[in-house]
N, C-alpha and C. Protein backbone atom coordinates (compact mmCIF):
# COMPACT_ATOMS: atom_id res chain seq x y z
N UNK A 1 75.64 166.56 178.72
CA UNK A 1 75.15 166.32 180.08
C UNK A 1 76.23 165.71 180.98
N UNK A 2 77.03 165.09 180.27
CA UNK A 2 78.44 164.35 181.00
C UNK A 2 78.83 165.64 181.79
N UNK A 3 79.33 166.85 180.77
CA UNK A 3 80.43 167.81 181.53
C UNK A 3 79.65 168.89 182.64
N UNK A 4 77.84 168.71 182.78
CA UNK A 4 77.40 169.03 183.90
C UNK A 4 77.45 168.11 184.96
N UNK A 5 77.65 167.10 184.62
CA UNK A 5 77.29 166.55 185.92
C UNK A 5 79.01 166.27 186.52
N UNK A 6 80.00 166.33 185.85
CA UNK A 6 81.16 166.44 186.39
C UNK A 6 81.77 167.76 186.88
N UNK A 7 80.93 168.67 186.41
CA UNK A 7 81.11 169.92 186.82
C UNK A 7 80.23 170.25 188.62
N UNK A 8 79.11 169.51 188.56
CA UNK A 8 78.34 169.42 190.07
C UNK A 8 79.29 168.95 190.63
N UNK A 9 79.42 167.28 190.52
CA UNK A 9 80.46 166.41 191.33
C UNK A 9 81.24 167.70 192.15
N UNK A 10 82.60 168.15 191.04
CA UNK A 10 83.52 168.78 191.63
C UNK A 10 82.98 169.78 192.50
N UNK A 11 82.01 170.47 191.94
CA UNK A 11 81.50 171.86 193.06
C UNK A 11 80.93 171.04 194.31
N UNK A 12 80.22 170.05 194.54
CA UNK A 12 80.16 168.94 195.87
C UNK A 12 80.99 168.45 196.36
N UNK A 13 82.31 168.03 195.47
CA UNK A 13 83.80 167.51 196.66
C UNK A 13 84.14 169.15 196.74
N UNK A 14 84.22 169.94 196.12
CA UNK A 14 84.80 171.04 196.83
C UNK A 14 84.27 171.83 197.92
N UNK A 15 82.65 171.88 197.86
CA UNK A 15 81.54 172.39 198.89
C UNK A 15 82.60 171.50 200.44
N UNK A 16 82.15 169.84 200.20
CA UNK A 16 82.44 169.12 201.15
C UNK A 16 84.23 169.03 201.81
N UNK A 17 85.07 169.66 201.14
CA UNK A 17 86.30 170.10 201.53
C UNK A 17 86.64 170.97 202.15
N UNK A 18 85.51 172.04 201.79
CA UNK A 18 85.63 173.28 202.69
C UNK A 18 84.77 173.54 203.95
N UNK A 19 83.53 172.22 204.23
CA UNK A 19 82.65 172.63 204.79
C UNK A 19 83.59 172.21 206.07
N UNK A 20 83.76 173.25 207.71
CA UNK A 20 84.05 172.70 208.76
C UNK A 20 85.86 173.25 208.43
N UNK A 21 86.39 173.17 207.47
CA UNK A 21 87.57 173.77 207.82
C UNK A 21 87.95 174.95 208.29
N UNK A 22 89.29 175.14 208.92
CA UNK A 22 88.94 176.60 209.37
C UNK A 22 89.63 177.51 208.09
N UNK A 23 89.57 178.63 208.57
CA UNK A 23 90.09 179.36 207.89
C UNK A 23 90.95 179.33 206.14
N UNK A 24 92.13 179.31 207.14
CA UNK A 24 93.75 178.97 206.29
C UNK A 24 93.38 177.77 206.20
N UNK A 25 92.46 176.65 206.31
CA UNK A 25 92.35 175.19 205.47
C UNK A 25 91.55 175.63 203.84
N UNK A 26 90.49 176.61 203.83
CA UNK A 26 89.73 176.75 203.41
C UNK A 26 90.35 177.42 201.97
N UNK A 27 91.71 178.61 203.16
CA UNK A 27 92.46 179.03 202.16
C UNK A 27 93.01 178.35 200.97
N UNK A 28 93.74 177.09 201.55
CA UNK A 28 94.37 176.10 200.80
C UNK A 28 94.27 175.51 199.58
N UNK A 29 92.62 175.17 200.35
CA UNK A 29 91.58 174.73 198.68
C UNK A 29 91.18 175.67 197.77
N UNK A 30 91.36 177.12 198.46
CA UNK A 30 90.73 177.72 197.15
C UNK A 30 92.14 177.91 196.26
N UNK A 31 93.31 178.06 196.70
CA UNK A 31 94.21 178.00 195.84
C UNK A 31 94.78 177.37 195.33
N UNK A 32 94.25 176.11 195.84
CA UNK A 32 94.64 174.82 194.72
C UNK A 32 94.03 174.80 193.26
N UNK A 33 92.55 175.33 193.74
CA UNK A 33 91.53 175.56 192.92
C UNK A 33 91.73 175.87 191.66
N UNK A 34 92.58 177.28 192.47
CA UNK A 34 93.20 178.64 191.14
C UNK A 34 94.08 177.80 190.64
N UNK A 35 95.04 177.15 190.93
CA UNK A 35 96.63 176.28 190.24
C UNK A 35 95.51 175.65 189.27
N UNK A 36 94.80 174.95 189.75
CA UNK A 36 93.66 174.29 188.67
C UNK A 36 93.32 174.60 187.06
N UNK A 37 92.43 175.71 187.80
CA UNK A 37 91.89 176.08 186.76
C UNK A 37 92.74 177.43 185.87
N UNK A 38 93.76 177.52 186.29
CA UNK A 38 94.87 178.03 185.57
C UNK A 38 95.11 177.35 184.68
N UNK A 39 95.92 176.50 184.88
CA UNK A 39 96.46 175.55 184.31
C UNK A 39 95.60 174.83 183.48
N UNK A 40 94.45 174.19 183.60
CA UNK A 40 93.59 173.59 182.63
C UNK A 40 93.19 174.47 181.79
N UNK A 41 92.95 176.22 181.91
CA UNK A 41 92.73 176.88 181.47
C UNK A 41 93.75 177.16 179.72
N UNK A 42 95.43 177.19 180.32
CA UNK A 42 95.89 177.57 179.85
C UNK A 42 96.49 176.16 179.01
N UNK A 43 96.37 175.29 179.25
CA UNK A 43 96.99 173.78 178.26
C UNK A 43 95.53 173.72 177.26
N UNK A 44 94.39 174.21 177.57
CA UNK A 44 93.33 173.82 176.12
C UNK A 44 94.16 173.88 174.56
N UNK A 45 94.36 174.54 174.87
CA UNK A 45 95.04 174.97 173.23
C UNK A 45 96.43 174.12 172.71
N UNK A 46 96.65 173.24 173.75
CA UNK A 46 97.95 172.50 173.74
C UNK A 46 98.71 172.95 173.55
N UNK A 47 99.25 174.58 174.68
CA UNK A 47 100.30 175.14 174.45
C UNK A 47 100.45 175.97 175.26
N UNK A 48 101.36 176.53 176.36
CA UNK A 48 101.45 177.18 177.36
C UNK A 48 102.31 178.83 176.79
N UNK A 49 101.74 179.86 176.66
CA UNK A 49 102.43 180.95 176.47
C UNK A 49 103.26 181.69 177.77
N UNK A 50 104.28 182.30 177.28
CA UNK A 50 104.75 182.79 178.38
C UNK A 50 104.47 183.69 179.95
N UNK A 51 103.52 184.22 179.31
CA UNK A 51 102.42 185.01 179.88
C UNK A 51 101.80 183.63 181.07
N UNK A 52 101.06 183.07 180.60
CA UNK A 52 100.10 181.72 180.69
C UNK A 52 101.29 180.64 182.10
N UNK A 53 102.19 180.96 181.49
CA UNK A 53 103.01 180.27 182.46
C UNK A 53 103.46 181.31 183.83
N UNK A 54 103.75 182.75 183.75
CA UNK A 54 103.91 183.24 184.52
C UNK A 54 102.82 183.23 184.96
N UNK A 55 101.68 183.16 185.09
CA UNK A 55 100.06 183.18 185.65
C UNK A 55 99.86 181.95 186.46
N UNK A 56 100.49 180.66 186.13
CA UNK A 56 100.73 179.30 186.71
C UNK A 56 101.54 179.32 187.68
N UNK A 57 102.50 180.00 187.38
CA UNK A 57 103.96 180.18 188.65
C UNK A 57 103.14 180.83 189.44
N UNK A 58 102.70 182.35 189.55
CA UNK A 58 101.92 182.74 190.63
C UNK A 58 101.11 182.10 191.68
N UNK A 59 100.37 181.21 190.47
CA UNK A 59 99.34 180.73 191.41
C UNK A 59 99.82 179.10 192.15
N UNK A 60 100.91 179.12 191.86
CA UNK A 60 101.44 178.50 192.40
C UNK A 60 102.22 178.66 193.40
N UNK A 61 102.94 179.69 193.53
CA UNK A 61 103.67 180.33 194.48
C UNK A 61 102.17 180.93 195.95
N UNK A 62 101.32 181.84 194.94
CA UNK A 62 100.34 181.68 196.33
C UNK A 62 99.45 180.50 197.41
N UNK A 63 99.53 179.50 196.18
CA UNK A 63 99.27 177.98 197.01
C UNK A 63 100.14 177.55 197.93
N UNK A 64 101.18 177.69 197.43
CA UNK A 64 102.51 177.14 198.85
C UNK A 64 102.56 177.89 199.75
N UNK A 65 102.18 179.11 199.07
CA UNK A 65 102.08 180.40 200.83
C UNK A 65 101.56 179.99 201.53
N UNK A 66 99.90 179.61 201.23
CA UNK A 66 99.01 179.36 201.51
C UNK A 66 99.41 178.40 202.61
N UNK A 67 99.98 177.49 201.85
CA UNK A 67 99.71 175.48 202.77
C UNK A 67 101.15 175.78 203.77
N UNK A 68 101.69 177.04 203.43
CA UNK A 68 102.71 176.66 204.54
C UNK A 68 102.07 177.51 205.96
N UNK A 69 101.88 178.90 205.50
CA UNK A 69 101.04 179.29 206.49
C UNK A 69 100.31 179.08 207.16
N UNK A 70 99.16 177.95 206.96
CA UNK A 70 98.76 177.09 207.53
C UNK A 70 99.31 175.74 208.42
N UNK A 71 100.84 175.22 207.81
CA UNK A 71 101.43 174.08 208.33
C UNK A 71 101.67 175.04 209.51
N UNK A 72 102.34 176.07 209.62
CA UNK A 72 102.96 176.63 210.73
C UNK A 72 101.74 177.19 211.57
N UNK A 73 101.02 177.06 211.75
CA UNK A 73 99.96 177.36 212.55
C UNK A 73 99.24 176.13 213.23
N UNK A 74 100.05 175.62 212.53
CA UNK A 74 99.58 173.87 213.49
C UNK A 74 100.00 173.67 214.50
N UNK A 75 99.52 173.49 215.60
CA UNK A 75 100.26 172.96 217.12
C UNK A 75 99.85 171.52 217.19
N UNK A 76 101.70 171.10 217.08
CA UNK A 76 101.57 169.56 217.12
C UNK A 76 102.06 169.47 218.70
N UNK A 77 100.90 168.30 219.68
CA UNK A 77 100.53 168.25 220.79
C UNK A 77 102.12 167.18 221.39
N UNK A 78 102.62 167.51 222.65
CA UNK A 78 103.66 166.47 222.59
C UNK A 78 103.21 165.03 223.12
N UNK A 79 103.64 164.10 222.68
CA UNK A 79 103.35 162.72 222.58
C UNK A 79 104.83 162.13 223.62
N UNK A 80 103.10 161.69 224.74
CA UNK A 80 104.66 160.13 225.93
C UNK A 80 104.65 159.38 224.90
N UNK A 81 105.67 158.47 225.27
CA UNK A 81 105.81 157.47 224.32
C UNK A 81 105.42 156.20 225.19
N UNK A 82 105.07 155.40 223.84
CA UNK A 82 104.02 154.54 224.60
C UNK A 82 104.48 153.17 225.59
N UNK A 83 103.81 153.10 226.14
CA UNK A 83 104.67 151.94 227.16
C UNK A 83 105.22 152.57 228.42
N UNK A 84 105.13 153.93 228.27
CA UNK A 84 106.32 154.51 229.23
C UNK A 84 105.12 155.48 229.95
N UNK A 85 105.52 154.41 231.35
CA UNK A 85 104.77 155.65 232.18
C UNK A 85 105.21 156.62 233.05
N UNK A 86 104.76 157.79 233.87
CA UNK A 86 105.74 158.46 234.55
C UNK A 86 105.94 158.30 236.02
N UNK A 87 106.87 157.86 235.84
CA UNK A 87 107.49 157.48 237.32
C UNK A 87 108.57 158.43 237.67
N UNK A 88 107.91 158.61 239.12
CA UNK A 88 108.79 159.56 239.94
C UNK A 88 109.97 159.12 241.02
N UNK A 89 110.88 159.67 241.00
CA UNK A 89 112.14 159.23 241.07
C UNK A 89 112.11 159.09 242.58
């Protein structure tokens, strides 16, 4: 009953991670997801095969796609600096 109810938990922080993000946020988490459950997938046996590891690199490589594609779609707003007001010459 332990590994159901840690199994809800996670499907509720993950529900609540994705709820309201847009898109490419949404993207992010699900491919963290995959690095996840790759990886936990493939260490049970206490041993990573070669195969098993190229399957990790992937999904690792599509996570960084992921979070960068998203960084670059960010419009960071420009910032006065503070104290400083605008005065006209």
């Amino acid at each position: 009953t332990g590994g159901k109810m840690n199994i809800i938990k996670t499907v509720m922080a993950l529900w609540n991670l994705n709820k309201g993000l847009p898109i490419n946020g949404r993207m992010v988490i699900k491919e963290g997801v995959d690095v996840l459950t790759v990886f936990s997938k493939s260490i049970k046996d206490g041993e990573i095969s070669a195969i098993e590891k190229a399957l990790i690199v992937n999904e690792i490589r599509q996570f960084s796609n992921s979070a960068i594609k998203m960084l670059e779609e960010i419009t960071i707003p420009k910032e006065t600096p503070k104290g400083k007001k605008n005065v006209k010459p």
